[in-house]
N, C-alpha and C. Protein backbone atom coordinates (compact mmCIF):
# COMPACT_ATOMS: atom_id res chain seq x y z
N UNK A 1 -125.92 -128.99 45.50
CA UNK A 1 -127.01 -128.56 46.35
C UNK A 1 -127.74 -127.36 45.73
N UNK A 2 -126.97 -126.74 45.13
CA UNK A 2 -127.89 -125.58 44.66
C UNK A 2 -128.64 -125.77 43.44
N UNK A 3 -128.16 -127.24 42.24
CA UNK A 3 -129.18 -127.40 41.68
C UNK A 3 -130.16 -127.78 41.90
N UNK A 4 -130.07 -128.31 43.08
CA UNK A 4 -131.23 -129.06 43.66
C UNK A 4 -132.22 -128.30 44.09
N UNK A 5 -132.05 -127.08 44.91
CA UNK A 5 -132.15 -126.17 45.02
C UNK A 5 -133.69 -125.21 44.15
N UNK A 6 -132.98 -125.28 43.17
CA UNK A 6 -133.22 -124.34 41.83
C UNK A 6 -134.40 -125.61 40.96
N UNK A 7 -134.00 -126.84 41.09
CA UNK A 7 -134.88 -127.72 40.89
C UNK A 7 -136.49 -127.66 41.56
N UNK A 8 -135.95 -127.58 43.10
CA UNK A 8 -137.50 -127.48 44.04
C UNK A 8 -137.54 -126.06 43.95
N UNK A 9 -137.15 -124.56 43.90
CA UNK A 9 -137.83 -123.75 43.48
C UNK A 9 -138.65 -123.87 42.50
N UNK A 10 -138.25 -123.95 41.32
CA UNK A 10 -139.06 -124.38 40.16
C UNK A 10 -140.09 -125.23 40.25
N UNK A 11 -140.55 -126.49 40.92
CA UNK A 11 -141.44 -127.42 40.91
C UNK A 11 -142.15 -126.59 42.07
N UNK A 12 -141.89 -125.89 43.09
CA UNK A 12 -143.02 -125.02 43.97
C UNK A 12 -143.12 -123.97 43.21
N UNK A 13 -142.60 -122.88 42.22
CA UNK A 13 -143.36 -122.14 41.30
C UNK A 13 -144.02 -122.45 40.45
N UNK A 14 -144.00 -123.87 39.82
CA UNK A 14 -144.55 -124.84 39.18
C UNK A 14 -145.97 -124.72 39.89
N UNK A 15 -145.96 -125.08 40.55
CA UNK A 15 -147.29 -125.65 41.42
C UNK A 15 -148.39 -124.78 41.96
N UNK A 16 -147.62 -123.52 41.69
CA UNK A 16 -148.52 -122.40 41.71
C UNK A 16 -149.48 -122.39 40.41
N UNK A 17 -149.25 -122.39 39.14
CA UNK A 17 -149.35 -122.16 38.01
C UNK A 17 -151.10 -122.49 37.63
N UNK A 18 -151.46 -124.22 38.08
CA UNK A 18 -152.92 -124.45 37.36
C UNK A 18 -153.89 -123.44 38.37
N UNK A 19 -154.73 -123.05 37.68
CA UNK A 19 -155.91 -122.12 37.56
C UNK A 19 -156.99 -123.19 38.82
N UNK A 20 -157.79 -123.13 39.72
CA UNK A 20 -158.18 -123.47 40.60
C UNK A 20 -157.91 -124.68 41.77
N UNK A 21 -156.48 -125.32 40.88
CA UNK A 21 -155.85 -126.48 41.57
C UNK A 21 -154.48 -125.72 42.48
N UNK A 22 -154.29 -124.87 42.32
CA UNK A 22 -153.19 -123.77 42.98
C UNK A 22 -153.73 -123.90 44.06
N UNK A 23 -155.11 -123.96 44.70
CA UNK A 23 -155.28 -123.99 46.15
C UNK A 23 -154.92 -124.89 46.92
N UNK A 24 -154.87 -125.90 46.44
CA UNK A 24 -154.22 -127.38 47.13
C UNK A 24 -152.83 -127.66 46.51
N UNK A 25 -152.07 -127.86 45.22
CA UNK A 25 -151.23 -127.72 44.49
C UNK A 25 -150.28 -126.20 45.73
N UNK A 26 -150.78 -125.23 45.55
CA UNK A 26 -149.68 -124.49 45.72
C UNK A 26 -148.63 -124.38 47.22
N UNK A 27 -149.50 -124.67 48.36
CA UNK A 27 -149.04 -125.18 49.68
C UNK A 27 -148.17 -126.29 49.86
N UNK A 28 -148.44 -127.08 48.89
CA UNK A 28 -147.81 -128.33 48.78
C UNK A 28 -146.63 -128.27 48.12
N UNK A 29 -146.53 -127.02 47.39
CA UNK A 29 -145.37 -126.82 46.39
C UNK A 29 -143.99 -127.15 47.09
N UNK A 30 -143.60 -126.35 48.01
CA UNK A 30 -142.16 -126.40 48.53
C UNK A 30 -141.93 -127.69 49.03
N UNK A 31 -142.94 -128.48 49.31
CA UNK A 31 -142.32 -129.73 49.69
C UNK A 31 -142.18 -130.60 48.85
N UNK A 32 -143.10 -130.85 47.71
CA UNK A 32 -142.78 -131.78 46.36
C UNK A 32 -141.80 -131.08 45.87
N UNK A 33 -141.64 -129.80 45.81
CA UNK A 33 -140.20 -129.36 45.49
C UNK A 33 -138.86 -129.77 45.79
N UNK A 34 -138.80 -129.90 47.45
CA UNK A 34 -137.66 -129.70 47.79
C UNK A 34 -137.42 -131.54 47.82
N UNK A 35 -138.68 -132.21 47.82
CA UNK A 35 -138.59 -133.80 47.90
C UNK A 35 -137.26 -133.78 46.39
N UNK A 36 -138.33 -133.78 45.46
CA UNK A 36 -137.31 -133.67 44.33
C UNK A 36 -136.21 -132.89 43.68
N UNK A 37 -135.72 -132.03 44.78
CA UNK A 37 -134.43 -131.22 44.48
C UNK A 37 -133.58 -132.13 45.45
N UNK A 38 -134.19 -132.32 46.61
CA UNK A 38 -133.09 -133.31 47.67
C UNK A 38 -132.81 -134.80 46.78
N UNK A 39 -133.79 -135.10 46.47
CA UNK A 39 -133.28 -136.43 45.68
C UNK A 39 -132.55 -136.37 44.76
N UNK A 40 -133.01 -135.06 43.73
CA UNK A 40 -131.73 -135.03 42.57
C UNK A 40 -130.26 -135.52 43.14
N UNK A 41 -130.72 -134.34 44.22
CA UNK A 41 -129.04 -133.89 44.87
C UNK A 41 -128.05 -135.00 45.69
N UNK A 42 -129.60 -136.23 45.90
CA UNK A 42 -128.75 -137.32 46.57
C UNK A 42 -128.49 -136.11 48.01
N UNK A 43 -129.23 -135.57 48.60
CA UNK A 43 -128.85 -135.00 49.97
C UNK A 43 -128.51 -135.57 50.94
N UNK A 44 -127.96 -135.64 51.51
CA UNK A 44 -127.69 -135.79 53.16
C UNK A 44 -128.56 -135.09 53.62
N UNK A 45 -129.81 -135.75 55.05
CA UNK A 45 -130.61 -135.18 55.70
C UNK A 45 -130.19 -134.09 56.43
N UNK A 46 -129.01 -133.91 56.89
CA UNK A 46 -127.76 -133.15 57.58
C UNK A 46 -127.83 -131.65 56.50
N UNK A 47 -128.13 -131.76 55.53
CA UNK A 47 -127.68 -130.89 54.45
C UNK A 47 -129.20 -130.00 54.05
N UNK A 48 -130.11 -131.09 54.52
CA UNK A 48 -131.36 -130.00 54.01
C UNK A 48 -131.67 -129.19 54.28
N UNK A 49 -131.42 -128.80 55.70
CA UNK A 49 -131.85 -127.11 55.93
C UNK A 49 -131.46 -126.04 55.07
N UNK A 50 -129.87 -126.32 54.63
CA UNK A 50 -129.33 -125.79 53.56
C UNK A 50 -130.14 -125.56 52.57
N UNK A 51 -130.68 -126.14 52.08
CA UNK A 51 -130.99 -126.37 50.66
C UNK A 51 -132.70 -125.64 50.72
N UNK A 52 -133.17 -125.92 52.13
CA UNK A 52 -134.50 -125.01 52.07
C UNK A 52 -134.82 -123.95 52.08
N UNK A 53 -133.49 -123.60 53.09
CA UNK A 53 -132.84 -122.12 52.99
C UNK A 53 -132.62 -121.64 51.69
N UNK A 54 -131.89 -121.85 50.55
CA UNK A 54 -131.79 -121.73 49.50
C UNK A 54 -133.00 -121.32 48.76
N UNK A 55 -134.06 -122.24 49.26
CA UNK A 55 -135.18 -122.29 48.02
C UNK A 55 -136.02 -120.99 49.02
N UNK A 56 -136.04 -120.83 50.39
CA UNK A 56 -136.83 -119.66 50.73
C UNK A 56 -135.85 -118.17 50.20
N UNK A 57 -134.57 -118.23 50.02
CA UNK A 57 -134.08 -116.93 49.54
C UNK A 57 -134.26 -117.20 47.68
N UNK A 58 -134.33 -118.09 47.35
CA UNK A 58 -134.89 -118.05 45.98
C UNK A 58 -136.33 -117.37 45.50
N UNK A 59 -137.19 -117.38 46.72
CA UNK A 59 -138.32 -117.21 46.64
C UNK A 59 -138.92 -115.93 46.95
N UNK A 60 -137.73 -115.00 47.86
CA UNK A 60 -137.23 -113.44 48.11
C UNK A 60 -137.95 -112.70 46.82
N UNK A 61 -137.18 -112.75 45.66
CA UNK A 61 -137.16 -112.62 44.42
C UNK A 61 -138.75 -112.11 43.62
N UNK A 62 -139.27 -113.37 43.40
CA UNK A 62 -140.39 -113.39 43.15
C UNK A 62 -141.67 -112.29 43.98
N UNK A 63 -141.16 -112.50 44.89
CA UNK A 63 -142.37 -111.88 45.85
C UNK A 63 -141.57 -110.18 45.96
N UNK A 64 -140.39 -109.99 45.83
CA UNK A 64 -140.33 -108.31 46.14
C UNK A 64 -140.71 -108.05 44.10
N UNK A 65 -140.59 -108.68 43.47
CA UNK A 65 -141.18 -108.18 42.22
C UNK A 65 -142.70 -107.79 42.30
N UNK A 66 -143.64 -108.71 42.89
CA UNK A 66 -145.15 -108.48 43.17
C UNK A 66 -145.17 -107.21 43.94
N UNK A 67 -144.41 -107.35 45.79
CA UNK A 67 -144.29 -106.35 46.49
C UNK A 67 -144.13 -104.53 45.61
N UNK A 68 -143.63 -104.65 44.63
CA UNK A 68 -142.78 -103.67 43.61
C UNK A 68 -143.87 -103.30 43.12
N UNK A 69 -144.42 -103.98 42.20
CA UNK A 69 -145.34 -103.87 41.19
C UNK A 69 -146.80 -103.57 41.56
N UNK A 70 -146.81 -104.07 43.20
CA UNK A 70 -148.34 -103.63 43.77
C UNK A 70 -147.79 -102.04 44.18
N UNK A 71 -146.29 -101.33 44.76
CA UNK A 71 -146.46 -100.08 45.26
C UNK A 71 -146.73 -99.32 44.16
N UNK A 72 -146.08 -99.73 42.53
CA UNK A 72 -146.04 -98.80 42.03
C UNK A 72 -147.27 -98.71 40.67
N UNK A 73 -148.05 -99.50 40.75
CA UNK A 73 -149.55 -99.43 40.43
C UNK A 73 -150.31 -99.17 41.44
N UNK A 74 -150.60 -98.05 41.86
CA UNK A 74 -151.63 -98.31 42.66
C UNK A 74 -152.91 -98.73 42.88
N UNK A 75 -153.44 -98.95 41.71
CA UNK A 75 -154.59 -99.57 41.78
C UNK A 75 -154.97 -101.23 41.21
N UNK A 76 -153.29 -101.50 41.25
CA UNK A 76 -153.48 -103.15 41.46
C UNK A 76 -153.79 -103.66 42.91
N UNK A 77 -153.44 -102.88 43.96
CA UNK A 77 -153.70 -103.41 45.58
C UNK A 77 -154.38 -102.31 46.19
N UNK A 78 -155.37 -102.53 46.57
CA UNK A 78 -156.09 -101.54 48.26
C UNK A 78 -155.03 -101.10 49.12
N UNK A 79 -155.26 -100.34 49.85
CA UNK A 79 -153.91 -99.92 50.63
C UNK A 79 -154.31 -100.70 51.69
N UNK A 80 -154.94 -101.17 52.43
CA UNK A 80 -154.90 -102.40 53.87
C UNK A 80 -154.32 -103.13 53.35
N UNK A 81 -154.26 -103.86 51.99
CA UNK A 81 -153.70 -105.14 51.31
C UNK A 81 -151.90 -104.82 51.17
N UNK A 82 -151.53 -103.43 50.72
CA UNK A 82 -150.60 -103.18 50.48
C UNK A 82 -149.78 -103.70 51.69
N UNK A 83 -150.06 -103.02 52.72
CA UNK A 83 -149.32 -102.96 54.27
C UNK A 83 -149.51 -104.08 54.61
N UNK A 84 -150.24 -105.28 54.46
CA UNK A 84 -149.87 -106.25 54.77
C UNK A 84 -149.25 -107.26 53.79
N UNK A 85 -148.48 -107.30 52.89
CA UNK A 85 -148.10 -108.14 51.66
C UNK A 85 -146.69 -108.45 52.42
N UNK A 86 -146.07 -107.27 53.33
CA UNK A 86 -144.30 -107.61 53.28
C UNK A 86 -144.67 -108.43 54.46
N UNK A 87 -145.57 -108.69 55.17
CA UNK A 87 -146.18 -109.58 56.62
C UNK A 87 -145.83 -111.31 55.38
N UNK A 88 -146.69 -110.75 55.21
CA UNK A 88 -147.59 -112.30 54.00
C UNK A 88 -145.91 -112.79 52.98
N UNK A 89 -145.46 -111.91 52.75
CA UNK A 89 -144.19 -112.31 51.90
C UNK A 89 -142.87 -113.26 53.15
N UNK A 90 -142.85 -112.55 54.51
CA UNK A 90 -142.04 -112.99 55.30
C UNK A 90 -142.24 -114.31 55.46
N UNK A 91 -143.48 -114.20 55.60
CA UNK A 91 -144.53 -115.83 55.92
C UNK A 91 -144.04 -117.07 54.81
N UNK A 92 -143.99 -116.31 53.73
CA UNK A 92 -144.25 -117.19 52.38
C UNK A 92 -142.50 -117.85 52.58
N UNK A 93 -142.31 -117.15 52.62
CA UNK A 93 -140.30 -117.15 52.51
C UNK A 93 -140.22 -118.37 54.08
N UNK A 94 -140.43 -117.89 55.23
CA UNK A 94 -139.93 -118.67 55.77
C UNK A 94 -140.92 -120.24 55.76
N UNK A 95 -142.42 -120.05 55.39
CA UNK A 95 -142.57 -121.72 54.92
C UNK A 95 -142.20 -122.33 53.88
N UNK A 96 -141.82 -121.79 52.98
CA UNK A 96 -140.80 -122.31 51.80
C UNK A 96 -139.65 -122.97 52.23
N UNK A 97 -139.17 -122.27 53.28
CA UNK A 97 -137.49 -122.64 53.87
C UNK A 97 -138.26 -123.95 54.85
N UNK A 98 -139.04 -123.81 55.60
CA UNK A 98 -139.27 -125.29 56.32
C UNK A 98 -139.83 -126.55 55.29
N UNK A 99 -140.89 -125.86 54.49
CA UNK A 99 -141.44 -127.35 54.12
C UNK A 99 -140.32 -127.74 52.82
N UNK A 100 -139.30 -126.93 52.44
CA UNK A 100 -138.51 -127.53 51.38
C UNK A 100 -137.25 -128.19 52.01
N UNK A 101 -137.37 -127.70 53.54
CA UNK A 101 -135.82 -128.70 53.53
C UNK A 101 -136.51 -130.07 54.33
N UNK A 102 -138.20 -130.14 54.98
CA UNK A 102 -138.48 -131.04 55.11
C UNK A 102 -138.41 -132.25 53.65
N UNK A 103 -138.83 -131.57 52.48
CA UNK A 103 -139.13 -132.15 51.46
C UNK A 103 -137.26 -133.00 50.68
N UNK A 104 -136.75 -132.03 51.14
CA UNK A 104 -135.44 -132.18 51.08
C UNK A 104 -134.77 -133.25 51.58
N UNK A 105 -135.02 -133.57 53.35
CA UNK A 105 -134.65 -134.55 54.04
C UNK A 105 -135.16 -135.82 53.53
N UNK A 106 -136.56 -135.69 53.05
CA UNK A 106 -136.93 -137.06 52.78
C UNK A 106 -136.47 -137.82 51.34
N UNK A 107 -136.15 -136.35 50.86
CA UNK A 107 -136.46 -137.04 49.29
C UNK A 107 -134.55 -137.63 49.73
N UNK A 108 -133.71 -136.70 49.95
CA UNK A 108 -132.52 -136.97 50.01
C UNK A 108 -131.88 -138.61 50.71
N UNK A 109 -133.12 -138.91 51.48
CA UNK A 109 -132.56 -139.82 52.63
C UNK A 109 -133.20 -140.92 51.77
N UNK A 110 -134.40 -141.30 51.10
CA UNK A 110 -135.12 -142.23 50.01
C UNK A 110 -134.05 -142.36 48.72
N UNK A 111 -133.51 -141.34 48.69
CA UNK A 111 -132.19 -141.42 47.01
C UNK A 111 -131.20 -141.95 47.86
N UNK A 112 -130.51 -141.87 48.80
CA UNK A 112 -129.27 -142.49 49.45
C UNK A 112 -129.95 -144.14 50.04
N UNK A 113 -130.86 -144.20 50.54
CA UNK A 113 -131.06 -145.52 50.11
C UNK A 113 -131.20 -146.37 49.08
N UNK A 114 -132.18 -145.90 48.03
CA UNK A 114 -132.09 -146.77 46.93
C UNK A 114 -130.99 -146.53 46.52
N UNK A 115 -129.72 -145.99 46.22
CA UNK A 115 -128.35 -145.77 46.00
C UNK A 115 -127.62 -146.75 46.36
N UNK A 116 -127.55 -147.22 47.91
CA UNK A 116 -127.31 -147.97 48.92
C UNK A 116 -127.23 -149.43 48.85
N UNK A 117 -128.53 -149.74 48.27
CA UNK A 117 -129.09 -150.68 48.21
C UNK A 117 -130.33 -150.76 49.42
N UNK A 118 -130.63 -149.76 50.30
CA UNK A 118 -130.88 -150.21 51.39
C UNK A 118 -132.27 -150.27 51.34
N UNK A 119 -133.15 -150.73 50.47
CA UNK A 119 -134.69 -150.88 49.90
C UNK A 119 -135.23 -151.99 50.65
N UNK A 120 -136.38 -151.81 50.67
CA UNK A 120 -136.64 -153.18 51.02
C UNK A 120 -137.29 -153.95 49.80
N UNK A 121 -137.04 -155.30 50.12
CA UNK A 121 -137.57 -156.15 48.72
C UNK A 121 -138.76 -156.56 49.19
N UNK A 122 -139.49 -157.00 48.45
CA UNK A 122 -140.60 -158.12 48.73
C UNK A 122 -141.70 -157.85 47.92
């Protein structure tokens, strides 16, 4: 679970990355993330909250480095912007944790079927 994990972190930091496609790309991140960390992982739908959880404390990280780096430049952030970043960081963290263990459930429950056999043919 935790590579899986570390998988959909990566594909939602991923998705941040292209230069004007980040606006649509980057919202979407934690869930194509966590789709393809739950599938690696072969998840149990039972198991994804886990695993979104994971990818929103993975995502802690990243954002108290920015948080860091805006107090101690000050003239990388305005101070209205400053005071609201740890608002905007809480935000970021806990939709990471929902849309990755949504992304999680599905991808996990689509890999235990085709696993299964339980596809449909036709």
């Amino acid at each position: 679970m935790l590579k899986g994990a570390l998988i959909g972190f990566a594909v939602a930091l991923g998705m941040l990355l292209p230069p004007i496609l980040h606006w649509v790309t980057g919202p979407l991140g934690p869930l194509v993330g966590g789709f393809f960390g739950g599938s690696r992982a072969r998840l149990k739908p039972a198991h994804a909250p886990i695993m979104g959880l994971l990818m929103g404390l993975f995502m802690v990280a990243p954002l108290t480095l920015l948080i860091v780096a805006g107090s101690v430049a000050d003239s990388l952030l305005p101070d209205g912007l400053r005071s609201v970043l740890g608002v905007v960081a809480v935000v970021i963290v806990l939709y990471t944790t929902v849309m990755g263990s949504i992304g999680a459930a599905i991808g996990g429950a689509l890999a235990l079927r085709e696993e299964t056999g339980g596809g449909s043919t036709g």
